[in-house]
PDB file of N, CA and C in Angstrom:
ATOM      1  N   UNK A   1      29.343  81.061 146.461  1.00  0.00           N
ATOM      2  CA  UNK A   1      30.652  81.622 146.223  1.00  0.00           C
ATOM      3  C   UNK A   1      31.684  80.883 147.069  1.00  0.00           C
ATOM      4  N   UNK A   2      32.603  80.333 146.539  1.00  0.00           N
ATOM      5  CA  UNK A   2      33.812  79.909 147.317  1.00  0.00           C
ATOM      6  C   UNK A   2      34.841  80.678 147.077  1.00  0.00           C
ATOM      7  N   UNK A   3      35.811  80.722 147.874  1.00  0.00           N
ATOM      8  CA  UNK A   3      36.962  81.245 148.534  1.00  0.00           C
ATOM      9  C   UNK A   3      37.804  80.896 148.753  1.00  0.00           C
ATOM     10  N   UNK A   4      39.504  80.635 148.619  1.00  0.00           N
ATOM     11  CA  UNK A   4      40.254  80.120 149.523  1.00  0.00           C
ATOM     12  C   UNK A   4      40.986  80.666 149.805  1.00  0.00           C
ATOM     13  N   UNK A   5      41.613  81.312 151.344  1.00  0.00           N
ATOM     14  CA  UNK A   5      42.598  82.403 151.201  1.00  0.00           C
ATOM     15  C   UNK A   5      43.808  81.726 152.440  1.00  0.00           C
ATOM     16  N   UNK A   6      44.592  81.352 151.498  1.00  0.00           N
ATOM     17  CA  UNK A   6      46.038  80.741 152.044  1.00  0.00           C
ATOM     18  C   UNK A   6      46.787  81.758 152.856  1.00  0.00           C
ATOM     19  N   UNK A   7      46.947  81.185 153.857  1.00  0.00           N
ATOM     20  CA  UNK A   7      47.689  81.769 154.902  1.00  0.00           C
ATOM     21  C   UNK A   7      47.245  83.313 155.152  1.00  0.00           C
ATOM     22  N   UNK A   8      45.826  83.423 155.608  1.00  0.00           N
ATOM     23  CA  UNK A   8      44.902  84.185 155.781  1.00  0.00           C
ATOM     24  C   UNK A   8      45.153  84.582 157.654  1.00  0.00           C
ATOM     25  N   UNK A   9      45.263  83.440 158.328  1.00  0.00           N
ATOM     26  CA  UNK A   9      45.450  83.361 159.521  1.00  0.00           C
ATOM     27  C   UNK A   9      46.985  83.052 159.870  1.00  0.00           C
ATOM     28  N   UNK A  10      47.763  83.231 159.055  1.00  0.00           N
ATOM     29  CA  UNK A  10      49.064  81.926 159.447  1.00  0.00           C
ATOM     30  C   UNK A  10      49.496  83.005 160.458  1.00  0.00           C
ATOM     31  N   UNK A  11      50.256  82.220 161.321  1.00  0.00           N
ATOM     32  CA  UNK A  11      51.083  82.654 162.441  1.00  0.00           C
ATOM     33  C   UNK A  11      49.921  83.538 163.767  1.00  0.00           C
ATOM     34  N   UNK A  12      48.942  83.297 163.192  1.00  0.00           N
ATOM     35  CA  UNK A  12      47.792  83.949 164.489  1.00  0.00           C
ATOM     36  C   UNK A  12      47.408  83.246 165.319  1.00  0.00           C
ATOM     37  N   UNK A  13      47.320  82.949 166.738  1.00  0.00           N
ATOM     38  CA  UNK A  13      46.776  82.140 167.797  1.00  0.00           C
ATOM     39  C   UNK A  13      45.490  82.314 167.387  1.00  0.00           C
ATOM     40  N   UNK A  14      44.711  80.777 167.815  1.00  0.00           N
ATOM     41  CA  UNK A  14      43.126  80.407 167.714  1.00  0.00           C
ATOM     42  C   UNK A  14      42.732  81.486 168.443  1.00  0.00           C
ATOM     43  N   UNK A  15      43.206  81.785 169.674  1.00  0.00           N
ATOM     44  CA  UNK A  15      42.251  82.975 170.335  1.00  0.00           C
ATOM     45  C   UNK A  15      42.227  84.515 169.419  1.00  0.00           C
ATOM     46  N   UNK A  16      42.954  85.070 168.978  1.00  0.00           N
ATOM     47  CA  UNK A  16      43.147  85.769 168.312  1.00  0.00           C
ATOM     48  C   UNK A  16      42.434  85.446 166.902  1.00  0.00           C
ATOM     49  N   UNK A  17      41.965  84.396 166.126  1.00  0.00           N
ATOM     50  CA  UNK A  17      41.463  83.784 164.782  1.00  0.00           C
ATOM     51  C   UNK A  17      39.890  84.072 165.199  1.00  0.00           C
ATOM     52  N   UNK A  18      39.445  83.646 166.914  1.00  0.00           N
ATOM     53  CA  UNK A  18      38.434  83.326 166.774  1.00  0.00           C
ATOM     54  C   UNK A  18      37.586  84.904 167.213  1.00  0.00           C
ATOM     55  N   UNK A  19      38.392  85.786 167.729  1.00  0.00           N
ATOM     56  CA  UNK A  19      38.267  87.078 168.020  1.00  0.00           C
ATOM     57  C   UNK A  19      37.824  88.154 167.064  1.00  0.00           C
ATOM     58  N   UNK A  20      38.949  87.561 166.083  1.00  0.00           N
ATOM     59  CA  UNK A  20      38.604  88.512 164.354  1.00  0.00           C
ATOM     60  C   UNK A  20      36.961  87.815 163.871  1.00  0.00           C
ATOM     61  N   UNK A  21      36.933  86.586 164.287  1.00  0.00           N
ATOM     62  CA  UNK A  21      35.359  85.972 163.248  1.00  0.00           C
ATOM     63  C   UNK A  21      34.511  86.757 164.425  1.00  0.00           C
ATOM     64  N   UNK A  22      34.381  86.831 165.231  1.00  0.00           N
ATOM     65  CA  UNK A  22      33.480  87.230 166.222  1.00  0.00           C
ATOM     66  C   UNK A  22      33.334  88.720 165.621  1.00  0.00           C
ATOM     67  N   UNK A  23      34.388  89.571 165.846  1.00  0.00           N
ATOM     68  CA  UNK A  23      34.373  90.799 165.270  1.00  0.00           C
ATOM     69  C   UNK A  23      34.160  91.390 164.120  1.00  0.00           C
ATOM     70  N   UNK A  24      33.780  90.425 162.963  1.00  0.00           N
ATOM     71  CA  UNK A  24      32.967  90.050 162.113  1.00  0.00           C
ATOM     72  C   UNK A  24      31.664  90.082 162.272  1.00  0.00           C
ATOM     73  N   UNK A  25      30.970  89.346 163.308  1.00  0.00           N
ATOM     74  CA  UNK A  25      29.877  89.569 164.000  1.00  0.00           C
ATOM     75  C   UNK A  25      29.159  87.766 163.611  1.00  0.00           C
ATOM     76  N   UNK A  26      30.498  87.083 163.649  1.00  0.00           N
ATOM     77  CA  UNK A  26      30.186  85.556 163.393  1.00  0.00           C
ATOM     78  C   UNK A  26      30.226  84.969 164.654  1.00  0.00           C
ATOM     79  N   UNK A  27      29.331  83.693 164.775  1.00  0.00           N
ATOM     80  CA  UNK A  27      29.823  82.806 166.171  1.00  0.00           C
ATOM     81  C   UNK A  27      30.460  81.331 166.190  1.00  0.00           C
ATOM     82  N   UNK A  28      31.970  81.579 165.907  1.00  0.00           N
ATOM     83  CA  UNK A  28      32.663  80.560 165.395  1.00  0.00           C
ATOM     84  C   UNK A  28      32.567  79.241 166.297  1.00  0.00           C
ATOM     85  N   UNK A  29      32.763  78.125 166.149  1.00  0.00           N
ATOM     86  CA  UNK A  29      32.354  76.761 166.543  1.00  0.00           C
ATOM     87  C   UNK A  29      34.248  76.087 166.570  1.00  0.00           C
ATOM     88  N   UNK A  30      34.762  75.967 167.540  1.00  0.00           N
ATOM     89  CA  UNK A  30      36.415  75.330 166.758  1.00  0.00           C
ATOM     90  C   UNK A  30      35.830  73.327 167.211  1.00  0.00           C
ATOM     91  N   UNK A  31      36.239  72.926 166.150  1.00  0.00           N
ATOM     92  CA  UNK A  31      35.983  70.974 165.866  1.00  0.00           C
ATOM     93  C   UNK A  31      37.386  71.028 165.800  1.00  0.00           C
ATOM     94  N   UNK A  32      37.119  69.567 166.117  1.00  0.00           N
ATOM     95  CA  UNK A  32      38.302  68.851 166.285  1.00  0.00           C
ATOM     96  C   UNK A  32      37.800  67.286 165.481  1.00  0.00           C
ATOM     97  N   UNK A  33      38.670  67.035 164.572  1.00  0.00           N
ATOM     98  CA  UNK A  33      38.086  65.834 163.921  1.00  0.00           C
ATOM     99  C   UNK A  33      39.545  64.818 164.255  1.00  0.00           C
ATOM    100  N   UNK A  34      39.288  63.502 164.045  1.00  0.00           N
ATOM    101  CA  UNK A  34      40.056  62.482 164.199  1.00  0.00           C
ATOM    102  C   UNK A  34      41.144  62.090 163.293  1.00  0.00           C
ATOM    103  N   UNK A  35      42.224  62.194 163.325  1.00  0.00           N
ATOM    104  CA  UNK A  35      43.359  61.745 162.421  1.00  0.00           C
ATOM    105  C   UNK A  35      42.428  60.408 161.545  1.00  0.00           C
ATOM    106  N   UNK A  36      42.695  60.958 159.560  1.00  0.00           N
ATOM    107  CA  UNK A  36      42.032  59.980 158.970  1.00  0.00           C
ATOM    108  C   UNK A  36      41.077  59.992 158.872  1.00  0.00           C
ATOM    109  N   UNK A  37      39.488  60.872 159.408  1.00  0.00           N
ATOM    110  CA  UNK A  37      38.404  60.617 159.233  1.00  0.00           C
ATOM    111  C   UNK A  37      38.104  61.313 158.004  1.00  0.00           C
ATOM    112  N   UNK A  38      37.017  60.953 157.328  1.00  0.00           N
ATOM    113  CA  UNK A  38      36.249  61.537 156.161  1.00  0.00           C
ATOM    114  C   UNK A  38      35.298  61.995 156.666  1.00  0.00           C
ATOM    115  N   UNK A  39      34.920  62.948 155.569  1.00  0.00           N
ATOM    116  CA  UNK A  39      33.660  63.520 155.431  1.00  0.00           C
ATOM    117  C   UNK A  39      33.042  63.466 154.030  1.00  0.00           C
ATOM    118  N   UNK A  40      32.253  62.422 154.057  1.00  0.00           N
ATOM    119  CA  UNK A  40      31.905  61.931 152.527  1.00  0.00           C
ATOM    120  C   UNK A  40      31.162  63.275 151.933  1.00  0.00           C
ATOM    121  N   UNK A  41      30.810  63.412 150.354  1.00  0.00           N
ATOM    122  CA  UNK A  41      30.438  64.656 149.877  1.00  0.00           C
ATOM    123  C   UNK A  41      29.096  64.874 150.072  1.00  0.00           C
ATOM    124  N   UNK A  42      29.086  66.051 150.454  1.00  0.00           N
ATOM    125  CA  UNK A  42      27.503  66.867 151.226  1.00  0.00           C
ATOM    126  C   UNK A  42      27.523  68.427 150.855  1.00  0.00           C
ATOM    127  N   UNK A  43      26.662  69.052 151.268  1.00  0.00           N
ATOM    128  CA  UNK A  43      26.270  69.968 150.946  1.00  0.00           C
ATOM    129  C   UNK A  43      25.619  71.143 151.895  1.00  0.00           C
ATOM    130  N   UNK A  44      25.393  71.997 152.189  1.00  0.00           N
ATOM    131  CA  UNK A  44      24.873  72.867 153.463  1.00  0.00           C
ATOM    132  C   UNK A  44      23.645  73.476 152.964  1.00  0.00           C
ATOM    133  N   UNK A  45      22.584  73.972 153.593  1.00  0.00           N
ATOM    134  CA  UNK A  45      21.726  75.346 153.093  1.00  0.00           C
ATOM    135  C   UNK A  45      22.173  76.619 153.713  1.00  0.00           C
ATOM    136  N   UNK A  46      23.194  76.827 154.255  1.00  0.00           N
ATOM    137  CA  UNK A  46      23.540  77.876 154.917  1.00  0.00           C
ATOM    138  C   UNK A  46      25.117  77.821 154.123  1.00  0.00           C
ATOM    139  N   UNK A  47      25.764  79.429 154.018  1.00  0.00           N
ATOM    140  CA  UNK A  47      27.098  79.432 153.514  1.00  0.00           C
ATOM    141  C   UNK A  47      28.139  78.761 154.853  1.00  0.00           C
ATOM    142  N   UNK A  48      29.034  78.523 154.821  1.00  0.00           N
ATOM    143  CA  UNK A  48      30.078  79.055 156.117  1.00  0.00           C
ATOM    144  C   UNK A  48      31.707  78.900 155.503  1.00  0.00           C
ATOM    145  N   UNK A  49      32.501  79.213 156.644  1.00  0.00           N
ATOM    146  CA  UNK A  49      33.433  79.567 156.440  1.00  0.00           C
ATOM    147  C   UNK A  49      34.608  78.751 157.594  1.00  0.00           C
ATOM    148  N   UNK A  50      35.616  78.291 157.218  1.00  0.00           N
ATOM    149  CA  UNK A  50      36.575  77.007 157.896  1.00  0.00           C
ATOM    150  C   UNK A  50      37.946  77.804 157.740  1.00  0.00           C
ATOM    151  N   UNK A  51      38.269  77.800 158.636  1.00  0.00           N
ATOM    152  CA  UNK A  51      39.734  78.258 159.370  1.00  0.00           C
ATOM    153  C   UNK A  51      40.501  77.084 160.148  1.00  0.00           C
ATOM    154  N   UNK A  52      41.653  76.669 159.433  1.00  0.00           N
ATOM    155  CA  UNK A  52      42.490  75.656 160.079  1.00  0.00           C
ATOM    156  C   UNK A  52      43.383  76.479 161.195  1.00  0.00           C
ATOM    157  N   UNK A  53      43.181  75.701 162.141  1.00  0.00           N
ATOM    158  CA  UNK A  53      44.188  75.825 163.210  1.00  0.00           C
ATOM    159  C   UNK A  53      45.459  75.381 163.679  1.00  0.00           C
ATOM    160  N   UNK A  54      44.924  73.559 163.462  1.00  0.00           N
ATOM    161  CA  UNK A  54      45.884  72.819 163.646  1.00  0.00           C
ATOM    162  C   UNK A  54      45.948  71.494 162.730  1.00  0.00           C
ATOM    163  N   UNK A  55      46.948  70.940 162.410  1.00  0.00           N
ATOM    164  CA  UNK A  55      46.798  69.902 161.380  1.00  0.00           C
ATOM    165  C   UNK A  55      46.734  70.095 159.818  1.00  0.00           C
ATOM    166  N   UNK A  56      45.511  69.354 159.287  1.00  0.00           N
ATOM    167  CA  UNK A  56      45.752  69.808 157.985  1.00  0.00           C
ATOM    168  C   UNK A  56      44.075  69.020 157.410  1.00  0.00           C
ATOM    169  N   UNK A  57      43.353  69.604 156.590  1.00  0.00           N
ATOM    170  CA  UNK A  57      42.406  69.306 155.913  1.00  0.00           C
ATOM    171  C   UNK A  57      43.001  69.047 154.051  1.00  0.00           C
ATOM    172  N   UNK A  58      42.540  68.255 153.646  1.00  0.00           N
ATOM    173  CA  UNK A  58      42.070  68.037 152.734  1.00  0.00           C
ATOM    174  C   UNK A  58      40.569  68.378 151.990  1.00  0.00           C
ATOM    175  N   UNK A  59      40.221  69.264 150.776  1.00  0.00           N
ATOM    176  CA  UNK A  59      38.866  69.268 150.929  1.00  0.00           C
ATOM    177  C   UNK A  59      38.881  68.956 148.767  1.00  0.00           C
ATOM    178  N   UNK A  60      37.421  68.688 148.950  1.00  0.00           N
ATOM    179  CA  UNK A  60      36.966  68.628 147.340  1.00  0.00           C
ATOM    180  C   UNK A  60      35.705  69.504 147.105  1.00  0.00           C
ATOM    181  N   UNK A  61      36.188  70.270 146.225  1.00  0.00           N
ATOM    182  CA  UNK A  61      35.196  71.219 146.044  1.00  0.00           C
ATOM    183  C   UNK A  61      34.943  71.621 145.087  1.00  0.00           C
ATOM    184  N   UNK A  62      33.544  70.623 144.644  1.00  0.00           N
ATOM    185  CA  UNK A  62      33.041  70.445 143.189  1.00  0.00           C
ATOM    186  C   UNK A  62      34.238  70.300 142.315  1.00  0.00           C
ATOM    187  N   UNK A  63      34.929  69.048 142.683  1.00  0.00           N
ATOM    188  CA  UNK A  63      35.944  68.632 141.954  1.00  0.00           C
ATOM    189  C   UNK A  63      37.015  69.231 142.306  1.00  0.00           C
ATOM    190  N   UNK A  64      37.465  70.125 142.798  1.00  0.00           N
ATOM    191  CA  UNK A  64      38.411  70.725 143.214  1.00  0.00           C
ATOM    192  C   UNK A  64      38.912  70.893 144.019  1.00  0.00           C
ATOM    193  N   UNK A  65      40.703  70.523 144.089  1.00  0.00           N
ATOM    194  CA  UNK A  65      40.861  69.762 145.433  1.00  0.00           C
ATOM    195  C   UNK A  65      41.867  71.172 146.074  1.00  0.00           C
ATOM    196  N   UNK A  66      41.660  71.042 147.478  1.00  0.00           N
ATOM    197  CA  UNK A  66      42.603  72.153 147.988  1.00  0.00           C
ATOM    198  C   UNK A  66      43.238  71.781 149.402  1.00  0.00           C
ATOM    199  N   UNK A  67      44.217  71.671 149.094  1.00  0.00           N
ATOM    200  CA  UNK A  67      45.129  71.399 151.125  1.00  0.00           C
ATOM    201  C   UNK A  67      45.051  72.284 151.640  1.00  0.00           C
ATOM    202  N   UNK A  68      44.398  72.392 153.174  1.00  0.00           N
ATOM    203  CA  UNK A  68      44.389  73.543 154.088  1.00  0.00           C
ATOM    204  C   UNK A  68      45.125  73.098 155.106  1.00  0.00           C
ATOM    205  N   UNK A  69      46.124  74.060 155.311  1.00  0.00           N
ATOM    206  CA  UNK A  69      46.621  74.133 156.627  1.00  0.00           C
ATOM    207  C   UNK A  69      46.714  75.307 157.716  1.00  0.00           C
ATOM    208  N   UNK A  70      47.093  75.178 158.981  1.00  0.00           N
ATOM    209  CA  UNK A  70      47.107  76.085 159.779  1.00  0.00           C
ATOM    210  C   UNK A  70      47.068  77.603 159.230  1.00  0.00           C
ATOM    211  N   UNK A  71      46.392  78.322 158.853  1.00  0.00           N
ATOM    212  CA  UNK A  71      46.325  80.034 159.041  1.00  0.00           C
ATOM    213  C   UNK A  71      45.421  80.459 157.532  1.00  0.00           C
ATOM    214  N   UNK A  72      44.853  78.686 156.811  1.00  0.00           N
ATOM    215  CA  UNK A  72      44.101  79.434 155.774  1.00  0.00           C
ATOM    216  C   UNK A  72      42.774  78.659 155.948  1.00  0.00           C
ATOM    217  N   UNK A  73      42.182  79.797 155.128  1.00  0.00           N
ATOM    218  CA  UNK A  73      40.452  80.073 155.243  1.00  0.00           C
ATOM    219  C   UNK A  73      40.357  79.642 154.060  1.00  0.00           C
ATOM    220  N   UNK A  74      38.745  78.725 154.083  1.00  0.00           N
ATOM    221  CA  UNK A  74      37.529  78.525 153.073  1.00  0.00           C
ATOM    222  C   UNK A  74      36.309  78.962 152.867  1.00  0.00           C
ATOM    223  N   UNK A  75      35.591  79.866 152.333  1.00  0.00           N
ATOM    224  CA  UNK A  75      34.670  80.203 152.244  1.00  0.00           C
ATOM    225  C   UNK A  75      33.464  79.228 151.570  1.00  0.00           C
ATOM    226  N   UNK A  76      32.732  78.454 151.817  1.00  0.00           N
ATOM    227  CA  UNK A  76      31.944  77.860 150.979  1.00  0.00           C
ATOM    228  C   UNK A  76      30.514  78.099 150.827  1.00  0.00           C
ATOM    229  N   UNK A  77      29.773  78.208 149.495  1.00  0.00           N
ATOM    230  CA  UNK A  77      28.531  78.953 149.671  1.00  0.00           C
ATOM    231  C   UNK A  77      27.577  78.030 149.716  1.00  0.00           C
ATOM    232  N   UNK A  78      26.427  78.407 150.078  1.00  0.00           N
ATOM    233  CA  UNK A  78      24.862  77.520 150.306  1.00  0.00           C
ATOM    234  C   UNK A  78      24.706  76.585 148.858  1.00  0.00           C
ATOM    235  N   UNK A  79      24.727  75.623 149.262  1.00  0.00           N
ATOM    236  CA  UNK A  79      24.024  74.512 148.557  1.00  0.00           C
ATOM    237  C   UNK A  79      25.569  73.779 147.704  1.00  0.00           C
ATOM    238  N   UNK A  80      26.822  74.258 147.823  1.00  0.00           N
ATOM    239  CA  UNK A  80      27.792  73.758 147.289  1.00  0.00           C
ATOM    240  C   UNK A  80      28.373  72.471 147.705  1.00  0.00           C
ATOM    241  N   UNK A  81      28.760  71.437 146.833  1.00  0.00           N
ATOM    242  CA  UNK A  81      29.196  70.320 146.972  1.00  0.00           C
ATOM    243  C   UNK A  81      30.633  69.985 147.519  1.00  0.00           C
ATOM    244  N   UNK A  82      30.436  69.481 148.834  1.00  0.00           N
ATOM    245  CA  UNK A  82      32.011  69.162 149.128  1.00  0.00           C
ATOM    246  C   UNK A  82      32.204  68.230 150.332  1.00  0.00           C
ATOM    247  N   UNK A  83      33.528  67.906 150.182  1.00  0.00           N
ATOM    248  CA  UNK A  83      33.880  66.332 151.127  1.00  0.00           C
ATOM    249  C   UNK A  83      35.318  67.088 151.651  1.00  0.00           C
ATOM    250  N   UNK A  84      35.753  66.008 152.869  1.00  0.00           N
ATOM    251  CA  UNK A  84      36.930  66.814 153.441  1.00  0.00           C
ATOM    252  C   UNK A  84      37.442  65.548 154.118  1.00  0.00           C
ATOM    253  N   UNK A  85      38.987  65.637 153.639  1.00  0.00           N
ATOM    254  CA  UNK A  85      40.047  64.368 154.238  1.00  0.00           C
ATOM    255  C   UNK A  85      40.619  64.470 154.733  1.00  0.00           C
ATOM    256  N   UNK A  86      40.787  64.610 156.732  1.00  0.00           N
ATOM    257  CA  UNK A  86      41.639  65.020 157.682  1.00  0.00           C
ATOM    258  C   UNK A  86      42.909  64.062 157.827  1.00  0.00           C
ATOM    259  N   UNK A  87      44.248  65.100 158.149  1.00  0.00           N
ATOM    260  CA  UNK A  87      45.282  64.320 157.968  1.00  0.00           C
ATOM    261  C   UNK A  87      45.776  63.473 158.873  1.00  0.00           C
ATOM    262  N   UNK A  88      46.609  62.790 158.955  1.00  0.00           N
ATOM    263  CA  UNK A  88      47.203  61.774 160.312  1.00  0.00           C
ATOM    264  C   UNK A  88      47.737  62.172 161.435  1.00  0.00           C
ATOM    265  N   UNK A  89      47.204  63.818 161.964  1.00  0.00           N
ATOM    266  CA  UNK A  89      47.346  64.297 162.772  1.00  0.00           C
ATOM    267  C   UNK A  89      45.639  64.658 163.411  1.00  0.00           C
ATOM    268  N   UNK A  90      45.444  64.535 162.362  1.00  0.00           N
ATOM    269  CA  UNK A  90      43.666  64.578 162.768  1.00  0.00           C
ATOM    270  C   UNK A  90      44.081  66.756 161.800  1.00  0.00           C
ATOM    271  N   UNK A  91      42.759  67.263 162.832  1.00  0.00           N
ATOM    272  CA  UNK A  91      42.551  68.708 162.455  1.00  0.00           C
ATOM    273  C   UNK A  91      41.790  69.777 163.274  1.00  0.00           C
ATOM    274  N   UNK A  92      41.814  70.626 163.477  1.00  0.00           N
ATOM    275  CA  UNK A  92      41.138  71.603 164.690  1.00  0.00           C
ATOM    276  C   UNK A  92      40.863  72.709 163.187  1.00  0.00           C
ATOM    277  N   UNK A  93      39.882  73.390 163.708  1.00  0.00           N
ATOM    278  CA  UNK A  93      39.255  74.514 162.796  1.00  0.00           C
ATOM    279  C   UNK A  93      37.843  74.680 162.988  1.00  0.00           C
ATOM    280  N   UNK A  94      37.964  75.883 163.090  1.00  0.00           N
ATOM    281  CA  UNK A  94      36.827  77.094 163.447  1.00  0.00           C
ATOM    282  C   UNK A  94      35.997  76.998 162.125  1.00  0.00           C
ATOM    283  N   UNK A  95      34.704  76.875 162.552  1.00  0.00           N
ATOM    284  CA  UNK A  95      33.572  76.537 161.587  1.00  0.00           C
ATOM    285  C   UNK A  95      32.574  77.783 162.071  1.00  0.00           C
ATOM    286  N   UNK A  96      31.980  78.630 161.179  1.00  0.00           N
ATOM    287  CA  UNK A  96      31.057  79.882 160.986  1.00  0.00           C
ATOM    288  C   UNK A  96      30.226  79.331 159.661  1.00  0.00           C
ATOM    289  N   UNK A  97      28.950  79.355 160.613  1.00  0.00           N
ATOM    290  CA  UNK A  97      27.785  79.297 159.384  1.00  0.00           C
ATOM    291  C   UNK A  97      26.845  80.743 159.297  1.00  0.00           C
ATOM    292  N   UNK A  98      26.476  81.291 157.974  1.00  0.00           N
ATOM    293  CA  UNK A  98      25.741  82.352 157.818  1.00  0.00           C
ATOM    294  C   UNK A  98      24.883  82.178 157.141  1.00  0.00           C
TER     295      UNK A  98
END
């Protein structure tokens, strides 16, 4: 099952973003990727779920493309196909696998 919920987080501090996933009963991970890097297309056996913080993601998901920025969430499910194109600021976001 995928998800995308735009401006899910907007205007919430990371400490506060990463408080709600916890209280969830998730143990969120925040990455930091490099202005420009890829993530060629792959796949997980576990679902998880990506919360932008800072910057901006690009993602493809099973063909379908979606810009994430600061305060929205992706849900992506086990075994789903997807790649992700960080912007020229690079990107920070909280990663939860279930």
């Amino acid at each position: 099952m995928q998800m995308f919920e735009k401006g899910r987080y907007k205007d919430t501090s990371n400490h506060e973003v990463e408080k709600d996933l916890q209280e969830q009963g998730y143990n969120p991970l925040l990455i930091s990727e490099l202005p420009n890097d890829v993530l060629a297309k792959h796949s997980h056996k576990e679902s998880h779920i990506l919360v932008v913080v800072d910057g901006e993601m690009k993602v493809d998901l099973e063909g379908k493309k979606l810009i994430m920025k600061p305060g929205d969430q992706l849900s992506i499910g086990s075994g789903v196909s997807h790649a992700a194109f960080f912007g020229t600021k690079g990107c920070k976001y909280y990663w939860v696998e279930y």
